[in-house]
PDB file of N, CA and C in Angstrom:
ATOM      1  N   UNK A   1      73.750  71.084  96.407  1.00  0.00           N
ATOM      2  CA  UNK A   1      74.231  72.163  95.580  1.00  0.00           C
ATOM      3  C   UNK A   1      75.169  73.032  96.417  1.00  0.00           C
ATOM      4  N   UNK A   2      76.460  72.853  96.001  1.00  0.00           N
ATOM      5  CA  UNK A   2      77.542  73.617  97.142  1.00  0.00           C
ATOM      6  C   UNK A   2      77.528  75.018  96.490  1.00  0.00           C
ATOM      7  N   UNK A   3      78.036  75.901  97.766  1.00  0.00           N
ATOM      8  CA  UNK A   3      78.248  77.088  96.692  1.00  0.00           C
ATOM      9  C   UNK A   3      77.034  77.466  95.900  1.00  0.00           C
ATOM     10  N   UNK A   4      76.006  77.765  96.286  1.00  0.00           N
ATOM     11  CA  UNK A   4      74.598  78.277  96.082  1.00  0.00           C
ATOM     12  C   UNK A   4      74.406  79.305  97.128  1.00  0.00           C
ATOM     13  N   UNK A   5      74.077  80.114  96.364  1.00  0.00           N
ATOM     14  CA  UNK A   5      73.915  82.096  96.790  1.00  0.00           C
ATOM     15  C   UNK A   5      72.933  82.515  96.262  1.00  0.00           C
ATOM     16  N   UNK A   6      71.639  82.722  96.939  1.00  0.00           N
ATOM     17  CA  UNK A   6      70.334  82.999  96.253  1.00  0.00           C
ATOM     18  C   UNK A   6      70.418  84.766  96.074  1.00  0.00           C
ATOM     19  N   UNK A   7      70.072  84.999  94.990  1.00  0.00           N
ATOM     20  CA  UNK A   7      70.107  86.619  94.482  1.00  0.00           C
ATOM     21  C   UNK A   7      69.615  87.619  95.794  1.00  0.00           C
ATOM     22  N   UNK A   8      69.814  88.496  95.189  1.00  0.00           N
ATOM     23  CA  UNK A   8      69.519  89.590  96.053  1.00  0.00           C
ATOM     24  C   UNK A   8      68.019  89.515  95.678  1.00  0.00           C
ATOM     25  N   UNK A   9      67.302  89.603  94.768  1.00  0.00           N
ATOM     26  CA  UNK A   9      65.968  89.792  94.320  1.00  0.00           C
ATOM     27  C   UNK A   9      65.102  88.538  95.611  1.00  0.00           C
ATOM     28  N   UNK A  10      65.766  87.655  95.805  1.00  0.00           N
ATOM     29  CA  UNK A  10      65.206  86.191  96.173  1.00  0.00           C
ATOM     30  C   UNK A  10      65.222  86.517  97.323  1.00  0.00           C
ATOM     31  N   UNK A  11      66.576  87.429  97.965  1.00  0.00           N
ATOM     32  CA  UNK A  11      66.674  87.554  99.360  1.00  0.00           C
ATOM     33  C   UNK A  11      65.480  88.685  99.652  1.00  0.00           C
ATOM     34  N   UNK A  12      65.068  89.544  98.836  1.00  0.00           N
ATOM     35  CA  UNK A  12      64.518  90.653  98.758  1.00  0.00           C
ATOM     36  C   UNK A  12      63.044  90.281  98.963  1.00  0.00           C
ATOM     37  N   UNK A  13      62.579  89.400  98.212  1.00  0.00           N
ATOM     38  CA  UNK A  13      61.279  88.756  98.241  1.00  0.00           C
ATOM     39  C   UNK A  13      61.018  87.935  99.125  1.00  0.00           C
ATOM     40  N   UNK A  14      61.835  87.662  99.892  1.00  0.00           N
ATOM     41  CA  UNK A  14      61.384  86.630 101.000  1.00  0.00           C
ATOM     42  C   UNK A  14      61.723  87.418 102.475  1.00  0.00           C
ATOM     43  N   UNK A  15      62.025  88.298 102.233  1.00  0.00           N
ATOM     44  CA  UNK A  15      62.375  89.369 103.248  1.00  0.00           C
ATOM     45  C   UNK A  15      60.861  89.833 103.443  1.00  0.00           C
ATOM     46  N   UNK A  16      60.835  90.540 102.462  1.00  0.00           N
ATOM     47  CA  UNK A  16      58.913  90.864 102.309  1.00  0.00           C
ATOM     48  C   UNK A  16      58.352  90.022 103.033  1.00  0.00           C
ATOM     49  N   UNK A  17      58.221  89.032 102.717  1.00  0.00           N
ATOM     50  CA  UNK A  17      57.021  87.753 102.837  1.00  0.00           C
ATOM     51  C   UNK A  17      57.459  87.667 104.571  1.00  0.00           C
ATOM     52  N   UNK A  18      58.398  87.945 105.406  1.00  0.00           N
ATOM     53  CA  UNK A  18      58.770  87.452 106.275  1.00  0.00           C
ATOM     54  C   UNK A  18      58.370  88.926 107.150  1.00  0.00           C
ATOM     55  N   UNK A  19      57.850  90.001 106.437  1.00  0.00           N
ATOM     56  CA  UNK A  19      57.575  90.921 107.088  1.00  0.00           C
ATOM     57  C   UNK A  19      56.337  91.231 107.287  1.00  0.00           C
ATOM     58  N   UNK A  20      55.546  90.818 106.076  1.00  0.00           N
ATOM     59  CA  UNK A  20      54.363  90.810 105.925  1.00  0.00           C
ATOM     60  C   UNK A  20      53.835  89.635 107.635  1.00  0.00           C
ATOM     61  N   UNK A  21      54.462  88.602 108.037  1.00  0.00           N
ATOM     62  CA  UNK A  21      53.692  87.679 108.370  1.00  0.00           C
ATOM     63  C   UNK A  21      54.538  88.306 110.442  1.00  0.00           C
ATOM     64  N   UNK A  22      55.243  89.522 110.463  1.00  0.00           N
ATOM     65  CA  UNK A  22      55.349  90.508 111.670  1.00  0.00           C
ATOM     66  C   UNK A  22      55.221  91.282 111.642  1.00  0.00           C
ATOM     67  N   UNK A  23      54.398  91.658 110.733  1.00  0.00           N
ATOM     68  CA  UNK A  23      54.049  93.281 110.850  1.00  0.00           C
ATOM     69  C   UNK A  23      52.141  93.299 110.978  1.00  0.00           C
ATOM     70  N   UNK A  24      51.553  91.979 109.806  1.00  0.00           N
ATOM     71  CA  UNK A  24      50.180  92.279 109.720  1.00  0.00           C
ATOM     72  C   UNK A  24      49.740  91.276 110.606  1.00  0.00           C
ATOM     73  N   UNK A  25      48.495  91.305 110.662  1.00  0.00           N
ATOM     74  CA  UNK A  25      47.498  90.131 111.248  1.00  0.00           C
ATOM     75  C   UNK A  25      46.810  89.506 110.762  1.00  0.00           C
ATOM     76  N   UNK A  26      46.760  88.021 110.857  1.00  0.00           N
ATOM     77  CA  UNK A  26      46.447  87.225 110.513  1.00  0.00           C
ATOM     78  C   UNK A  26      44.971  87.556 109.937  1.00  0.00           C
ATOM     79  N   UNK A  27      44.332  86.585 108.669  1.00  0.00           N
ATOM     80  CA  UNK A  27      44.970  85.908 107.779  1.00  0.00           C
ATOM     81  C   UNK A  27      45.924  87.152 106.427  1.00  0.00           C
ATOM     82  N   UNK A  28      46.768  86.178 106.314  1.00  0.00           N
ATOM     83  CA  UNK A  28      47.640  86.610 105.619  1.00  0.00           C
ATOM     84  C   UNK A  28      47.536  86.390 103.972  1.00  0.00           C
ATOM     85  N   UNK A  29      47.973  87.367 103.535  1.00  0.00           N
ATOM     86  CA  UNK A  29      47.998  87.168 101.929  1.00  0.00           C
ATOM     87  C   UNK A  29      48.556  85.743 101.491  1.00  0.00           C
ATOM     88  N   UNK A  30      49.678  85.530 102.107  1.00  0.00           N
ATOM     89  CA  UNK A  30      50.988  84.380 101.594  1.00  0.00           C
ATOM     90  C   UNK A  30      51.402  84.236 103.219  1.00  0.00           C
ATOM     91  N   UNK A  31      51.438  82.970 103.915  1.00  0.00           N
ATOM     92  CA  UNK A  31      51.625  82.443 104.409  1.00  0.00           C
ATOM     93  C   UNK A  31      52.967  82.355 104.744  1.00  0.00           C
ATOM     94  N   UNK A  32      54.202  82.488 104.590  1.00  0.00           N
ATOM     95  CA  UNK A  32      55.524  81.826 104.631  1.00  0.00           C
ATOM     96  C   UNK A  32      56.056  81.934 105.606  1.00  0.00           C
ATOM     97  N   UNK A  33      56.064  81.117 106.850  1.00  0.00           N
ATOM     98  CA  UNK A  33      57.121  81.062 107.876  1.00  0.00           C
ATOM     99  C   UNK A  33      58.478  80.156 107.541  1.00  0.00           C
ATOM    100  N   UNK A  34      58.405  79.386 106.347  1.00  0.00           N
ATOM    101  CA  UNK A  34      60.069  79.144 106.249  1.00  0.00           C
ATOM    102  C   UNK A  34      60.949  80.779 105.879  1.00  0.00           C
ATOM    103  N   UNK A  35      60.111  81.747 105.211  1.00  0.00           N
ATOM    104  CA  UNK A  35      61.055  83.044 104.510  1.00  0.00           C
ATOM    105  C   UNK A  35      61.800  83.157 106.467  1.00  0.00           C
ATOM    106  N   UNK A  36      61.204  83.297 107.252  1.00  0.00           N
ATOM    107  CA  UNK A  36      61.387  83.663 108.698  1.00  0.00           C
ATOM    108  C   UNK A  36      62.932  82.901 109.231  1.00  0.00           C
ATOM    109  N   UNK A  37      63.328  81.534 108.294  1.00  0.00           N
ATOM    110  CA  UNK A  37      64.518  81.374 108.590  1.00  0.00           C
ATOM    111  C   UNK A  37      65.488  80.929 107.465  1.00  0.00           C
ATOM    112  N   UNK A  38      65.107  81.405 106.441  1.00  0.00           N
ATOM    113  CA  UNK A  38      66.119  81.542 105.604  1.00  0.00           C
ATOM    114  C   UNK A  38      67.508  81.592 105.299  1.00  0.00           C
ATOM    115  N   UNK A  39      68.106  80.937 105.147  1.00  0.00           N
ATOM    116  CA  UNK A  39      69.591  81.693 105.072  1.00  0.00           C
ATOM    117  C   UNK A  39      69.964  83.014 104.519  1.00  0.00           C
ATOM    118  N   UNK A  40      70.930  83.679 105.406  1.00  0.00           N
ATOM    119  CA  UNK A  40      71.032  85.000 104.743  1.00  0.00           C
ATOM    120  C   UNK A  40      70.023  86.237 105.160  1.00  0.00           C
ATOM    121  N   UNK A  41      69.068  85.474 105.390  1.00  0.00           N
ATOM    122  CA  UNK A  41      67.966  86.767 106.247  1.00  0.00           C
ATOM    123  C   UNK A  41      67.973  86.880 107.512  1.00  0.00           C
ATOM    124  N   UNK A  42      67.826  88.383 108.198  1.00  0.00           N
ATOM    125  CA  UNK A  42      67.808  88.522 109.343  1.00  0.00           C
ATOM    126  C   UNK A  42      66.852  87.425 110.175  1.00  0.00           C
ATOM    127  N   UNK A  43      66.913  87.006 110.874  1.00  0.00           N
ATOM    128  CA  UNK A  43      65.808  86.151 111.920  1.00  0.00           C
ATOM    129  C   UNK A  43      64.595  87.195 112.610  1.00  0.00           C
ATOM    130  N   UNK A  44      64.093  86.748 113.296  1.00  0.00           N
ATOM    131  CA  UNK A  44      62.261  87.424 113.312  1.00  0.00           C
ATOM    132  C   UNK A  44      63.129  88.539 114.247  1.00  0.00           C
ATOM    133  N   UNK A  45      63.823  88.078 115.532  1.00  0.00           N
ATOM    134  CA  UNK A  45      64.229  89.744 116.213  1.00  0.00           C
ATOM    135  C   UNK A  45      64.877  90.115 115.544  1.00  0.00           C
ATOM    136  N   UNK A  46      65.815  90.189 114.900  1.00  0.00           N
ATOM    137  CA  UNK A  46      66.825  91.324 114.223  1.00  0.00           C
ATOM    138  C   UNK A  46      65.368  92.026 112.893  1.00  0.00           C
ATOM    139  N   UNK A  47      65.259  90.921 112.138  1.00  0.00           N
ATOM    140  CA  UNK A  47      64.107  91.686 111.383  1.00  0.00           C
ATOM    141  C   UNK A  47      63.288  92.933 112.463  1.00  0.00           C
ATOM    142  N   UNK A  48      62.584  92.210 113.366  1.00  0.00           N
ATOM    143  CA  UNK A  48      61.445  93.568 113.871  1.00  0.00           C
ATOM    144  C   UNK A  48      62.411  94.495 114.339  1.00  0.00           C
ATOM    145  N   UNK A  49      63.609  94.202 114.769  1.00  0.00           N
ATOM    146  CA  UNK A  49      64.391  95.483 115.133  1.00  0.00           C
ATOM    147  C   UNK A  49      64.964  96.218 114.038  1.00  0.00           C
ATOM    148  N   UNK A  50      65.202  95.886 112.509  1.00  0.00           N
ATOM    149  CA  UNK A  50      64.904  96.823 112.003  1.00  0.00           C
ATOM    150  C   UNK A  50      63.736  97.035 111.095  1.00  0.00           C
ATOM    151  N   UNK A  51      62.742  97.082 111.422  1.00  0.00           N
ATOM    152  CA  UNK A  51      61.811  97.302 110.831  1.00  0.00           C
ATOM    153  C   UNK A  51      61.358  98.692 112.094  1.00  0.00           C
ATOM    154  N   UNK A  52      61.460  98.233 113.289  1.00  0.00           N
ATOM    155  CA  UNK A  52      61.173  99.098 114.245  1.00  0.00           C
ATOM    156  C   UNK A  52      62.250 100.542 113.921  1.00  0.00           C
ATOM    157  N   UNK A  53      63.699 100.464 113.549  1.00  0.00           N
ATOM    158  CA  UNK A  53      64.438 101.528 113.031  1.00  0.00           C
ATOM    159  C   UNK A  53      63.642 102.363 111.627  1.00  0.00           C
ATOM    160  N   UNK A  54      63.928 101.490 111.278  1.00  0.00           N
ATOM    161  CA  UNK A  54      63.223 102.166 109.870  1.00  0.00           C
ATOM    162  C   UNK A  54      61.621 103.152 109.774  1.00  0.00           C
ATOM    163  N   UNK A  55      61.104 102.227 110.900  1.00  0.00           N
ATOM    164  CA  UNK A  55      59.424 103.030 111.536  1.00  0.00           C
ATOM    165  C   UNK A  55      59.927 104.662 111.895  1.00  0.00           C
ATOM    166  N   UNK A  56      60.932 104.503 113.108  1.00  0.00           N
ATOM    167  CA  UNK A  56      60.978 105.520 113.759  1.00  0.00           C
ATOM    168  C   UNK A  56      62.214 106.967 113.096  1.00  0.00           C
ATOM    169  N   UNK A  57      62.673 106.138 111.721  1.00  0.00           N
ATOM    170  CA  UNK A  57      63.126 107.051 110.921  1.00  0.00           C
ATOM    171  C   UNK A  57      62.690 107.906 109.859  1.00  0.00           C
ATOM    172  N   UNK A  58      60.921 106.720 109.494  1.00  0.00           N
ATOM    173  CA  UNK A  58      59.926 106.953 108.505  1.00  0.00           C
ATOM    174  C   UNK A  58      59.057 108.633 109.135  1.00  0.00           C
ATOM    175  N   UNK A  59      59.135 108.083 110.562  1.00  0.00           N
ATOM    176  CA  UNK A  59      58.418 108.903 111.579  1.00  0.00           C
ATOM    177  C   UNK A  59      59.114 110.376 111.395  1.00  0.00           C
ATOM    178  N   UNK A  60      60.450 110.153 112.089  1.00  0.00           N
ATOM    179  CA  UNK A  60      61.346 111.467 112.175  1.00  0.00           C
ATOM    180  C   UNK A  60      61.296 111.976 110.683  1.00  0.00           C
ATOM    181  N   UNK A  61      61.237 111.826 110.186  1.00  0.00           N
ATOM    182  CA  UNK A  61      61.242 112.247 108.493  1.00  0.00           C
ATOM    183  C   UNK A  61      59.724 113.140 108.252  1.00  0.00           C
ATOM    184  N   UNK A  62      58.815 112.145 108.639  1.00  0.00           N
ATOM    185  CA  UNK A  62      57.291 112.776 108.755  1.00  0.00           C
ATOM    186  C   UNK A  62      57.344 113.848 109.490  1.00  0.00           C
ATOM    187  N   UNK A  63      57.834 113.637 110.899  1.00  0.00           N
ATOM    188  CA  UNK A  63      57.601 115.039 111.523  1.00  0.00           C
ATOM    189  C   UNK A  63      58.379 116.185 111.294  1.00  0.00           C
ATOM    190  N   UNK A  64      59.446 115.763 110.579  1.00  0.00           N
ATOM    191  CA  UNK A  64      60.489 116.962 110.256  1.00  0.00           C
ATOM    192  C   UNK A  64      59.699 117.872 109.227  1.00  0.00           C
ATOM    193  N   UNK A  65      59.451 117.278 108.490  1.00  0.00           N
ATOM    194  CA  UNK A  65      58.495 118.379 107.769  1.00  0.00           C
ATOM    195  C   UNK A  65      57.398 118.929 107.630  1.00  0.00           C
TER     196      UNK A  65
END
């Protein structure tokens, strides 16, 4: 299938699933280490690096107020 572009929703949901399985500990709800190399999705370091941004912006936000 040439020219196949999986939605944003698809990229969105497997983004999840690929966060769920670096962020929690084992056993896992859903299993998916193919979401981990997906096309189009960050790979496991760029993912934890921003997931690690987003922590420490969740943070600064918390403590600001």
């Amino acid at each position: 299938m040439s020219g196949f572009h999986p939605s944003s929703a698809a990229i969105g949901a497997a983004t999840l699933r690929a966060t769920h399985l670096l962020l929690d500990e084992a056993p896992w709800a859903l299993e998916d280490r193919f979401a981990l190399r997906l096309p189009g999705l960050p790979g496991g370091g760029a993912l934890r690096g921003a997931l690690s941004r987003l922590q420490q912006e969740f943070a600064w936000r918390r403590d600001k107020d």
